[in-house]
C-alpha atoms as a PDB file:
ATOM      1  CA  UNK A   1       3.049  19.535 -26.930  1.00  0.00           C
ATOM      2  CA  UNK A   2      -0.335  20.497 -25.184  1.00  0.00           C
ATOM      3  CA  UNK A   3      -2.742  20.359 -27.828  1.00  0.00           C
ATOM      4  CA  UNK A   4      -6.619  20.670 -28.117  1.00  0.00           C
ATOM      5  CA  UNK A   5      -8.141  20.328 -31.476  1.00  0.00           C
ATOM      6  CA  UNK A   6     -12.208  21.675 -31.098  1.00  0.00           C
ATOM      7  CA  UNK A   7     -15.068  19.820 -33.126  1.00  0.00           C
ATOM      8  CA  UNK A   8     -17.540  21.999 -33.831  1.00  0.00           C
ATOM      9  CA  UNK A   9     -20.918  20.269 -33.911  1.00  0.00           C
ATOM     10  CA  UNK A  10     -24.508  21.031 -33.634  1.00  0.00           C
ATOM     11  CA  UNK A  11     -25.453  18.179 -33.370  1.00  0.00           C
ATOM     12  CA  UNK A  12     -24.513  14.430 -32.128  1.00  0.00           C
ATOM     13  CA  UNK A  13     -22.042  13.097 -34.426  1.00  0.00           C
ATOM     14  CA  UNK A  14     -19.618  10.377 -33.932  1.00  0.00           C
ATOM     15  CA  UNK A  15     -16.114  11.578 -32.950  1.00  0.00           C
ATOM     16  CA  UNK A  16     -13.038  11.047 -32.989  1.00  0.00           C
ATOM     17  CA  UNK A  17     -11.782   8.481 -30.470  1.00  0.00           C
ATOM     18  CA  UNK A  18      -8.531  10.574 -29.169  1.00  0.00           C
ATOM     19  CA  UNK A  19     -10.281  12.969 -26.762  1.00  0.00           C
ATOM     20  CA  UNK A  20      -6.878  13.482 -25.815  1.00  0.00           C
ATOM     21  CA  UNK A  21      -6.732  15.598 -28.774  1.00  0.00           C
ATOM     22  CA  UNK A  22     -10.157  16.062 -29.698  1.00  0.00           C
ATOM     23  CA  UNK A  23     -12.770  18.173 -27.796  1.00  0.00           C
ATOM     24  CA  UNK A  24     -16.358  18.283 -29.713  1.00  0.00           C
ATOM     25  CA  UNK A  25     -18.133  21.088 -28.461  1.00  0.00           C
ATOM     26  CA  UNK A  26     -22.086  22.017 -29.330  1.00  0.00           C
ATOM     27  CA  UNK A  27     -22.822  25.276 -30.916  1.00  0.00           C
ATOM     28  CA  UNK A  28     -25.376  27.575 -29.913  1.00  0.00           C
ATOM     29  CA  UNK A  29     -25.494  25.909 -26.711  1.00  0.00           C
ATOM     30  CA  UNK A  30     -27.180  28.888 -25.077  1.00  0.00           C
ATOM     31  CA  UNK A  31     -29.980  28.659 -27.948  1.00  0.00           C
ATOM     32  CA  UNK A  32     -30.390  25.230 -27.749  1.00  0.00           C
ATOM     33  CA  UNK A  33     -29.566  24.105 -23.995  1.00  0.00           C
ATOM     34  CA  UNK A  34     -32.023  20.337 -24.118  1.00  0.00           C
ATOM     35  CA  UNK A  35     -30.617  19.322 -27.349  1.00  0.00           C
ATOM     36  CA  UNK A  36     -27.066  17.845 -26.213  1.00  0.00           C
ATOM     37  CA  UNK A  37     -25.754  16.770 -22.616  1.00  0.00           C
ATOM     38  CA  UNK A  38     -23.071  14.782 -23.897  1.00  0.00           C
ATOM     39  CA  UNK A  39     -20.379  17.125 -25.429  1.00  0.00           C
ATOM     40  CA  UNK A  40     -19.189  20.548 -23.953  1.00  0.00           C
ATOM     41  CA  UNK A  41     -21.102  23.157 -24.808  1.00  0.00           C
ATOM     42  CA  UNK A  42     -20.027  26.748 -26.053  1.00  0.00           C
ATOM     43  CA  UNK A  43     -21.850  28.560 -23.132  1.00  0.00           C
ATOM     44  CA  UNK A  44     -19.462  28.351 -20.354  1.00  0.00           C
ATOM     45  CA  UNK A  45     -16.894  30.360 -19.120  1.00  0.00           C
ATOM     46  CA  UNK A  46     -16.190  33.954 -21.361  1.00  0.00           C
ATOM     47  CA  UNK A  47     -18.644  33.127 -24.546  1.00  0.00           C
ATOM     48  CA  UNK A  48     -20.707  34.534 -27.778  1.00  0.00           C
ATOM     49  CA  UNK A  49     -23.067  31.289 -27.915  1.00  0.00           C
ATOM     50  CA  UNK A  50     -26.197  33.162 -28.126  1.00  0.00           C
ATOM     51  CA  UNK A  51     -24.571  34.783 -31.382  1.00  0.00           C
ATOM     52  CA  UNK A  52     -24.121  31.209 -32.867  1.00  0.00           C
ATOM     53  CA  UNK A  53     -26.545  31.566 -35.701  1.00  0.00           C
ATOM     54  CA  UNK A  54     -24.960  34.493 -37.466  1.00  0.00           C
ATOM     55  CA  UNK A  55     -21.569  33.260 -36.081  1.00  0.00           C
ATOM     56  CA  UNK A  56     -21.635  29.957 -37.080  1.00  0.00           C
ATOM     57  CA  UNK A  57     -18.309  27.512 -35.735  1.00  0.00           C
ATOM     58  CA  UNK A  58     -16.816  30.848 -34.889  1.00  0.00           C
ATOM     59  CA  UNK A  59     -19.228  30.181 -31.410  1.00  0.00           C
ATOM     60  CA  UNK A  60     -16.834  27.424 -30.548  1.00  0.00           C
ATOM     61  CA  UNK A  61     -13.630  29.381 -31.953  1.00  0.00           C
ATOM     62  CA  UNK A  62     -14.191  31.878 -29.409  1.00  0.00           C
ATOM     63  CA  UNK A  63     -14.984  29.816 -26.538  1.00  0.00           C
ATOM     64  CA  UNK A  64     -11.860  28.320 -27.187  1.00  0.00           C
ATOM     65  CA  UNK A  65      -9.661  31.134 -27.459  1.00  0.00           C
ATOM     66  CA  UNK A  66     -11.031  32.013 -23.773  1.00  0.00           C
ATOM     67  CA  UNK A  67     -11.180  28.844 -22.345  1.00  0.00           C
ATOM     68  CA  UNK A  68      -9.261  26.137 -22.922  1.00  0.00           C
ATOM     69  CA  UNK A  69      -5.486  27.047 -21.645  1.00  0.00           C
ATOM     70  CA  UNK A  70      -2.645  24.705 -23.828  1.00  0.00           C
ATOM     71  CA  UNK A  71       0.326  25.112 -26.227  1.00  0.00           C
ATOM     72  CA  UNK A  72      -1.695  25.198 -29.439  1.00  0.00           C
ATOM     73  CA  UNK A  73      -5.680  24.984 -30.301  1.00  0.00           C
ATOM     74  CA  UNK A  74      -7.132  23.777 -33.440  1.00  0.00           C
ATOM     75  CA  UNK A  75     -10.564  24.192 -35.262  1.00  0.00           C
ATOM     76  CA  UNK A  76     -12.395  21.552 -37.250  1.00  0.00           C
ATOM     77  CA  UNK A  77     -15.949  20.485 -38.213  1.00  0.00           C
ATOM     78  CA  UNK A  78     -18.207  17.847 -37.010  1.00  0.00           C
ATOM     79  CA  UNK A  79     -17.999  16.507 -40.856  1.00  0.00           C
ATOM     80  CA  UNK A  80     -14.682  17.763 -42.290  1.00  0.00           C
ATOM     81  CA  UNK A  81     -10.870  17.559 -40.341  1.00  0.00           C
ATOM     82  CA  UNK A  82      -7.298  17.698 -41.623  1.00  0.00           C
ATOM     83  CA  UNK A  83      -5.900  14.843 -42.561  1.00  0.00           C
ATOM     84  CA  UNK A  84      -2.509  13.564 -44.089  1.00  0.00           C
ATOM     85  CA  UNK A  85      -4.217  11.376 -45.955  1.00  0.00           C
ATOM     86  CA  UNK A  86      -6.859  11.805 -48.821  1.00  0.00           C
ATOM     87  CA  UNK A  87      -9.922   8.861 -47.374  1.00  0.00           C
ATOM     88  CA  UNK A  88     -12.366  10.004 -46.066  1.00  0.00           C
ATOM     89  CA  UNK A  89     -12.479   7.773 -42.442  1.00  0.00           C
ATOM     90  CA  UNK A  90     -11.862   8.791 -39.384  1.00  0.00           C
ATOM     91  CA  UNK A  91      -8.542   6.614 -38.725  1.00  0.00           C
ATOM     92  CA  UNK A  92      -7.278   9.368 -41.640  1.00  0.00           C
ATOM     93  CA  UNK A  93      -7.486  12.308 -38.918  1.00  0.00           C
ATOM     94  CA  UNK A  94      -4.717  14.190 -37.310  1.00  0.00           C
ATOM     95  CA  UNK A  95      -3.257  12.434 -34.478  1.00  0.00           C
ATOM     96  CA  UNK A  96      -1.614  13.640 -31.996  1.00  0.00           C
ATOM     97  CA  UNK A  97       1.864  12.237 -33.304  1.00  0.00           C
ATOM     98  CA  UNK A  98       1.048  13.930 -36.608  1.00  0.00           C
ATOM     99  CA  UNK A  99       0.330  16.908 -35.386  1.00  0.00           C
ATOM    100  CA  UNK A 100       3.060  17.574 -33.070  1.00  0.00           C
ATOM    101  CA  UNK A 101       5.938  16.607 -35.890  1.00  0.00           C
ATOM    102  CA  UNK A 102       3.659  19.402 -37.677  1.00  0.00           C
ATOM    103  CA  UNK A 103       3.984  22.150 -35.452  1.00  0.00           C
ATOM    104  CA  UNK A 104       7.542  21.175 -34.492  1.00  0.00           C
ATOM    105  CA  UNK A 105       7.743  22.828 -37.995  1.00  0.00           C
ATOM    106  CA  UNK A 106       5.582  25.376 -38.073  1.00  0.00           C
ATOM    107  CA  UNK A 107       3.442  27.772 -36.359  1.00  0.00           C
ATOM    108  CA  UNK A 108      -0.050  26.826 -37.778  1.00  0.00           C
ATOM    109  CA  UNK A 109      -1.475  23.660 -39.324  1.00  0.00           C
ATOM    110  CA  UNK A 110      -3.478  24.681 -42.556  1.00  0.00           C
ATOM    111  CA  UNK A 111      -6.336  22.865 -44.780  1.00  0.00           C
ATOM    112  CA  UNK A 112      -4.715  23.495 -48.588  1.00  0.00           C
ATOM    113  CA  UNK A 113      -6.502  25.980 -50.255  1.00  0.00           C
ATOM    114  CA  UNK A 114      -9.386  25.959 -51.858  1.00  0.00           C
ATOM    115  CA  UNK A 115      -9.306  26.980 -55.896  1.00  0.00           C
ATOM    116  CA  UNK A 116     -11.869  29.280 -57.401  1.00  0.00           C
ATOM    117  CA  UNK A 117     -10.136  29.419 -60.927  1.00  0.00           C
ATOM    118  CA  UNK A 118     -12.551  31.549 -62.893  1.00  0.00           C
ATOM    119  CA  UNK A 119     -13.752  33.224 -60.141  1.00  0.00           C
ATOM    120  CA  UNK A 120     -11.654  35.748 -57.609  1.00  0.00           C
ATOM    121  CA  UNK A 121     -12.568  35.791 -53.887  1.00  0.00           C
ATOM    122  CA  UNK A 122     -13.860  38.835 -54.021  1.00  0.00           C
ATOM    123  CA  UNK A 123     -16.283  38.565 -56.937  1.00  0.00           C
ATOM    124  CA  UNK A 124     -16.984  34.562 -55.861  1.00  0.00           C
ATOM    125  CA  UNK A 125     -18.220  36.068 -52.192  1.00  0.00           C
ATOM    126  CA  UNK A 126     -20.567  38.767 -53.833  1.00  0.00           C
ATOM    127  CA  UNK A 127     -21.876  36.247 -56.172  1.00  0.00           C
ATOM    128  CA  UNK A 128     -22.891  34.155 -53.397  1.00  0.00           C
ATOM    129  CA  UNK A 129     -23.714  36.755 -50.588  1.00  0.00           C
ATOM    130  CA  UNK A 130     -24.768  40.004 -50.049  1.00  0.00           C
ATOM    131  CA  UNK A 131     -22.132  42.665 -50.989  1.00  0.00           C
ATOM    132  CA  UNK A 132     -22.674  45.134 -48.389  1.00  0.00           C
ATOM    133  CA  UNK A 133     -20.585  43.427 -45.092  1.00  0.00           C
ATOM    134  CA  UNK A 134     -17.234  42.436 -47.331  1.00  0.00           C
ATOM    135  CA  UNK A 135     -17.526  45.808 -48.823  1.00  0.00           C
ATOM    136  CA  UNK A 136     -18.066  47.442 -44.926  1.00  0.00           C
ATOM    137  CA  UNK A 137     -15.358  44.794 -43.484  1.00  0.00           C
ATOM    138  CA  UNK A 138     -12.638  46.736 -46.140  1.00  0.00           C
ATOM    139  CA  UNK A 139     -13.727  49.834 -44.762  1.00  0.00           C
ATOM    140  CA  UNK A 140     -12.892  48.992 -40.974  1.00  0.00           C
ATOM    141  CA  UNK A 141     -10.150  47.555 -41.635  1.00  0.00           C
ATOM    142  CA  UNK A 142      -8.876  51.049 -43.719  1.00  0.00           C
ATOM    143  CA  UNK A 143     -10.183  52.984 -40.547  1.00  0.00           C
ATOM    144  CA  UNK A 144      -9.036  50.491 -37.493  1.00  0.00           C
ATOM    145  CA  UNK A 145      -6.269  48.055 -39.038  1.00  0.00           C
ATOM    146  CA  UNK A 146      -4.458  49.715 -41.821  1.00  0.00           C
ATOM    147  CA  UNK A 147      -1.369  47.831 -42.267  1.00  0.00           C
ATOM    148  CA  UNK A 148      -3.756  45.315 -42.601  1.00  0.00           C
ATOM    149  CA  UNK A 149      -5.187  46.984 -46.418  1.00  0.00           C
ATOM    150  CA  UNK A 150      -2.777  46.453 -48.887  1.00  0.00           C
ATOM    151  CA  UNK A 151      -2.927  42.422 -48.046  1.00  0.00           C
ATOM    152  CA  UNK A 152      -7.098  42.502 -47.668  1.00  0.00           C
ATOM    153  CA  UNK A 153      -7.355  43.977 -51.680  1.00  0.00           C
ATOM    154  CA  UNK A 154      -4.183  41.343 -52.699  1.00  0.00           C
ATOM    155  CA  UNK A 155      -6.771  38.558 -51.292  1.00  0.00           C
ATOM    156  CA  UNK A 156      -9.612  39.634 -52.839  1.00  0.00           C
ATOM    157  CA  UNK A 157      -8.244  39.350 -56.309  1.00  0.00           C
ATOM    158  CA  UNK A 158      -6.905  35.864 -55.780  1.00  0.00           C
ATOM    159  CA  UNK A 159      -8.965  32.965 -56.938  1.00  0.00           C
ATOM    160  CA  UNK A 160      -7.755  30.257 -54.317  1.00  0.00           C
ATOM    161  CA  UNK A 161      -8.273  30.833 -50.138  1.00  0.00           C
ATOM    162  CA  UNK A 162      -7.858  29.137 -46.830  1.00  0.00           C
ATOM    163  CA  UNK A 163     -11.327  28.177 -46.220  1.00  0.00           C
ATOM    164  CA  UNK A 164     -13.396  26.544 -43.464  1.00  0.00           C
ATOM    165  CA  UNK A 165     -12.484  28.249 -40.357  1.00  0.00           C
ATOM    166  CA  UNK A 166      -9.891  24.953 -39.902  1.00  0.00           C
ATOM    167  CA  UNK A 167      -6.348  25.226 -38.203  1.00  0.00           C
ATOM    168  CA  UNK A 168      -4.464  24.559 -35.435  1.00  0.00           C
ATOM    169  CA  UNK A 169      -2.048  27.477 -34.062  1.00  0.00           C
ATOM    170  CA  UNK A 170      -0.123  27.349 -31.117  1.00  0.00           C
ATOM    171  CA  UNK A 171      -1.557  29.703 -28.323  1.00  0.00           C
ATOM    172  CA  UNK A 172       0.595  32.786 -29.019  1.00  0.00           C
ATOM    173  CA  UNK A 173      -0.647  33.054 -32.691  1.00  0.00           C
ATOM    174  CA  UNK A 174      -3.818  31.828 -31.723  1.00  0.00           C
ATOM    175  CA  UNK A 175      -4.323  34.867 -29.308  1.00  0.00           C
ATOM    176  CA  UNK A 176      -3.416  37.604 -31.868  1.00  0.00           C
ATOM    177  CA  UNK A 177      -5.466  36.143 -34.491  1.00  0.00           C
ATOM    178  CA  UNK A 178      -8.823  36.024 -32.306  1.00  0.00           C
ATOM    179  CA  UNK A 179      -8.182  39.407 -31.255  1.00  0.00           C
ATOM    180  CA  UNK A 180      -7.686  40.885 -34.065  1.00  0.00           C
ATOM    181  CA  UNK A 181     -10.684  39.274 -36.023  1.00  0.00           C
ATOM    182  CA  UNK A 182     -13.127  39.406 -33.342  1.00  0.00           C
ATOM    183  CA  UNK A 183     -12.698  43.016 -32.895  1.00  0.00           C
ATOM    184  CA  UNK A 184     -13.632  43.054 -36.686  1.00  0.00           C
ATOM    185  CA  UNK A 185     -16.413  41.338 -36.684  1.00  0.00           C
ATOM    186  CA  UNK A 186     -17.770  42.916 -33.555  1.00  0.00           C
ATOM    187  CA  UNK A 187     -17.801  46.862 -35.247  1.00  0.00           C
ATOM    188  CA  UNK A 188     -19.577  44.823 -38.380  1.00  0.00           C
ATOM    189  CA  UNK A 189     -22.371  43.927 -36.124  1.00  0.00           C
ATOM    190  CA  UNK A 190     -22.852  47.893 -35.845  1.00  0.00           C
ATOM    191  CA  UNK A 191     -22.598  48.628 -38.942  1.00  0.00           C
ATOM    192  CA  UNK A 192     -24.721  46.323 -41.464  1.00  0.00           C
ATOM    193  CA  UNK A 193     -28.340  45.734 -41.024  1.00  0.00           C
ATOM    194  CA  UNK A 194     -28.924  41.803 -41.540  1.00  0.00           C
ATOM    195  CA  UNK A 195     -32.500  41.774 -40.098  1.00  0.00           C
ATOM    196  CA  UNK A 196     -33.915  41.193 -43.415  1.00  0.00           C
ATOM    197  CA  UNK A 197     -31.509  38.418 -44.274  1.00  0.00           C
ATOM    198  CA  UNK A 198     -32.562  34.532 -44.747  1.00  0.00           C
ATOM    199  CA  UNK A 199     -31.195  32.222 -42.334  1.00  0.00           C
ATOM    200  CA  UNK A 200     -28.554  31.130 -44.475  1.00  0.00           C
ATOM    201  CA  UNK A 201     -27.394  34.755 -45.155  1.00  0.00           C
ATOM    202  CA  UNK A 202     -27.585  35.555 -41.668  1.00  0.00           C
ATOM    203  CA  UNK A 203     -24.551  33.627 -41.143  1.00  0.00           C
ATOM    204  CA  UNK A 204     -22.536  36.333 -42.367  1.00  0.00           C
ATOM    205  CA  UNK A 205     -20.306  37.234 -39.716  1.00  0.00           C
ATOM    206  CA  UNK A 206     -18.799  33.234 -40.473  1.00  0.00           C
ATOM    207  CA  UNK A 207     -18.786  33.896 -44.288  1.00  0.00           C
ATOM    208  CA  UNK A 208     -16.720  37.045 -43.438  1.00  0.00           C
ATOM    209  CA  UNK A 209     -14.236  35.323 -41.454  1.00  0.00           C
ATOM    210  CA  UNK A 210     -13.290  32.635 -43.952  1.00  0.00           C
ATOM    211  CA  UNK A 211     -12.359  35.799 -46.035  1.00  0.00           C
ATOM    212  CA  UNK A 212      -9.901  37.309 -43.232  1.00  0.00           C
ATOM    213  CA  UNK A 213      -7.817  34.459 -42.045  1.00  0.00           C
ATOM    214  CA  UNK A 214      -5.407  34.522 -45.257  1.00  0.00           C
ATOM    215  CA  UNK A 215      -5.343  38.230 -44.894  1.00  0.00           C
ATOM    216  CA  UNK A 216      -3.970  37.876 -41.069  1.00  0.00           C
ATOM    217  CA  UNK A 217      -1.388  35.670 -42.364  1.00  0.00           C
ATOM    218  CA  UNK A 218      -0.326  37.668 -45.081  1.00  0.00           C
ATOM    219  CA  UNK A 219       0.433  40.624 -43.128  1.00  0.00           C
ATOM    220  CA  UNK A 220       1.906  38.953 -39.764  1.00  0.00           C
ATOM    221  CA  UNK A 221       3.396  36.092 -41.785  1.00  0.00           C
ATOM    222  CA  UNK A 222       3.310  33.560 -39.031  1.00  0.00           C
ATOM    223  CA  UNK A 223       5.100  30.228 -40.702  1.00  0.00           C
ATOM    224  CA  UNK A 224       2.512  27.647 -41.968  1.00  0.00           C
ATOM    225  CA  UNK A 225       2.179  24.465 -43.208  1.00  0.00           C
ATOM    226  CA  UNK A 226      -0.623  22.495 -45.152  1.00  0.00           C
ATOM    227  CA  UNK A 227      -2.166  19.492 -44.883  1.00  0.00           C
ATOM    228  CA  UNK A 228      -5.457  17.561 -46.962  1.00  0.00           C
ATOM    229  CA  UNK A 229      -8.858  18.211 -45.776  1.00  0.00           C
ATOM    230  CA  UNK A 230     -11.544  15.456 -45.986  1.00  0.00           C
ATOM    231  CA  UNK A 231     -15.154  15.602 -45.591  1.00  0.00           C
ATOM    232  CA  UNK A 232     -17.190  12.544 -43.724  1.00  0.00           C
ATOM    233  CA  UNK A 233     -20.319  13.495 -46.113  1.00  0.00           C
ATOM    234  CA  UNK A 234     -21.248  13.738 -49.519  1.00  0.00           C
ATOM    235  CA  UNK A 235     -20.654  17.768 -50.390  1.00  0.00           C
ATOM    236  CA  UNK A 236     -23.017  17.451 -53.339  1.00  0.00           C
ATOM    237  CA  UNK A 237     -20.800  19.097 -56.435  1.00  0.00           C
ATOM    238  CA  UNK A 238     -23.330  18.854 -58.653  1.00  0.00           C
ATOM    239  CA  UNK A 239     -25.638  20.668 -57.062  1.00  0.00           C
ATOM    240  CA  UNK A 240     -22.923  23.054 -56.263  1.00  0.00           C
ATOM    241  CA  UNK A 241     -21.782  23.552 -59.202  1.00  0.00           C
ATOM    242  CA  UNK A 242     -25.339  24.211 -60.269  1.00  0.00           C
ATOM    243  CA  UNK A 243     -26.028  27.195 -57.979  1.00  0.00           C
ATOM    244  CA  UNK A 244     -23.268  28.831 -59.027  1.00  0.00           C
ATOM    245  CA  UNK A 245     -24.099  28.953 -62.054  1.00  0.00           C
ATOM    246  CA  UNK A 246     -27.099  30.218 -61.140  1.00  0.00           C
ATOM    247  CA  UNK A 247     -25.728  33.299 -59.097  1.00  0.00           C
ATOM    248  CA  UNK A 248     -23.110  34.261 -62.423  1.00  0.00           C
ATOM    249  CA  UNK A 249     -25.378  33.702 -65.533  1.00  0.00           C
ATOM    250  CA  UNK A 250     -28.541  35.352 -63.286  1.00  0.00           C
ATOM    251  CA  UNK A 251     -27.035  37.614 -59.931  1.00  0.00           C
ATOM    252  CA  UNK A 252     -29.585  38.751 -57.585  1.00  0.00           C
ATOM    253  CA  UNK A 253     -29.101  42.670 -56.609  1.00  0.00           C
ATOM    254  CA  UNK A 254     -27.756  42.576 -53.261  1.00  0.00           C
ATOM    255  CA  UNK A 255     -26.834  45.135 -51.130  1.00  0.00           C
END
């Protein structure tokens, strides 16, 4: 099977060896054209680069989608890719051998999900962000993608998620999930203000999408299987776990 896994980076990292399977590709090329000459760049061809700061890896996502013609595409970070294994090290990463038997059983390749325990996904995201845009992406999706409704409230209430903006679908499933969520996030731009957000928070239209993916495959049910996710840096728990204490014991008033 024709596969292409994309690295989303923004900024030089070492990579995996297979480029075969892997493809890093800078981020907010368009914003930052002198920074990086060595990987491809998300400014070619049909692309939302210059969107890269609110938009985060979703930059690459969508060049993808419109570029890059094969069987099945993938999604990973610069610092964190699906592995069968648990060790951190790149030798641990998908291969192409892996990830073919995968797909030979199943539509989409899936980091397990992430546990929240005390926390649901709705009431986790509003702790941590600005209510307004989840509250706004519900709406649109009542107006525009009904069907879609009764699966957006189930995921809210859960307290575990696909997270990260990491798969790899083959190109059929691929297709219908970029349309669909693109189209969402594109009427959210026109309908939240974020000019008074930090940096951080300006990222919203990627916070948003880690919400939607498990609400896509709980109403089109594509089959999926999971695999471990590991991260090549130190994710700092303790610190972490810190803020978010922070945000429940002391919540700012967000809009």
């Amino acid at each position: 099977m024709n596969t292409k896994i994309v690295v989303a980076t923004h900024k030089n990292y070492v990579m995996p060896a297979d480029s075969d399977l892997y493809l890093p590709v800078f981020v907010g090329k368009a914003l930052h054209p002198d920074v990086n000459d060595t990987f491809q760049g998300d400014n070619t061809g049909d692309n939302i680069s210059v969107k890269n700061s609110s938009y985060n890896e979703l930059t690459a996502l969508y060049w993808a989608w419109k570029n890059i013609s094969a069987d099945a595409v993938g999604l990973v970070h610069y610092r964190r890719y699906l592995s069968v294994g648990h060790k951190a090290d790149i030798a641990t990463f998908l291969n192409k051998e892996q990830t073919d038997s995968l797909l030979s059983q199943a539509d989409i390749i899936l980091p397990k999900k992430r546990n929240y325990y005390i926390e649901s996904n709705y009431s986790h995201y509003i702790h941590a962000h600005h209510r307004a845009p989840i509250d706004t992406t519900r709406e649109i999706i009542a107006e525009d993608y009904p069907k879609y409704l009764a699966s957006f409230d189930d995921v809210m209430k859960r307290r575990s998620a696909h997270m990260f903006n990491m798969f790899v679908m083959k190109s059929k499933w691929l297709d219908l999930y970029c349309t669909w969520l693109f189209d969402i996030l594109g009427k959210l731009e026109t309908r939240i203000d974020v000019s008074e957000y930090d940096t951080y928070e300006a990222r919203v239209y990627g916070f948003i999408s880690e919400r939607l993916l498990d609400v896509w495959l709980e109403t089109l049910k594509p089959s999926f299987v999971e695999v471990n996710y590991v991260h090549m840096e130190s994710e700092h728990w303790l610190k972490k776990g810190s803020t978010f204490l922070e945000r429940k014991l002391h919540p700012q008033i967000r809009n």
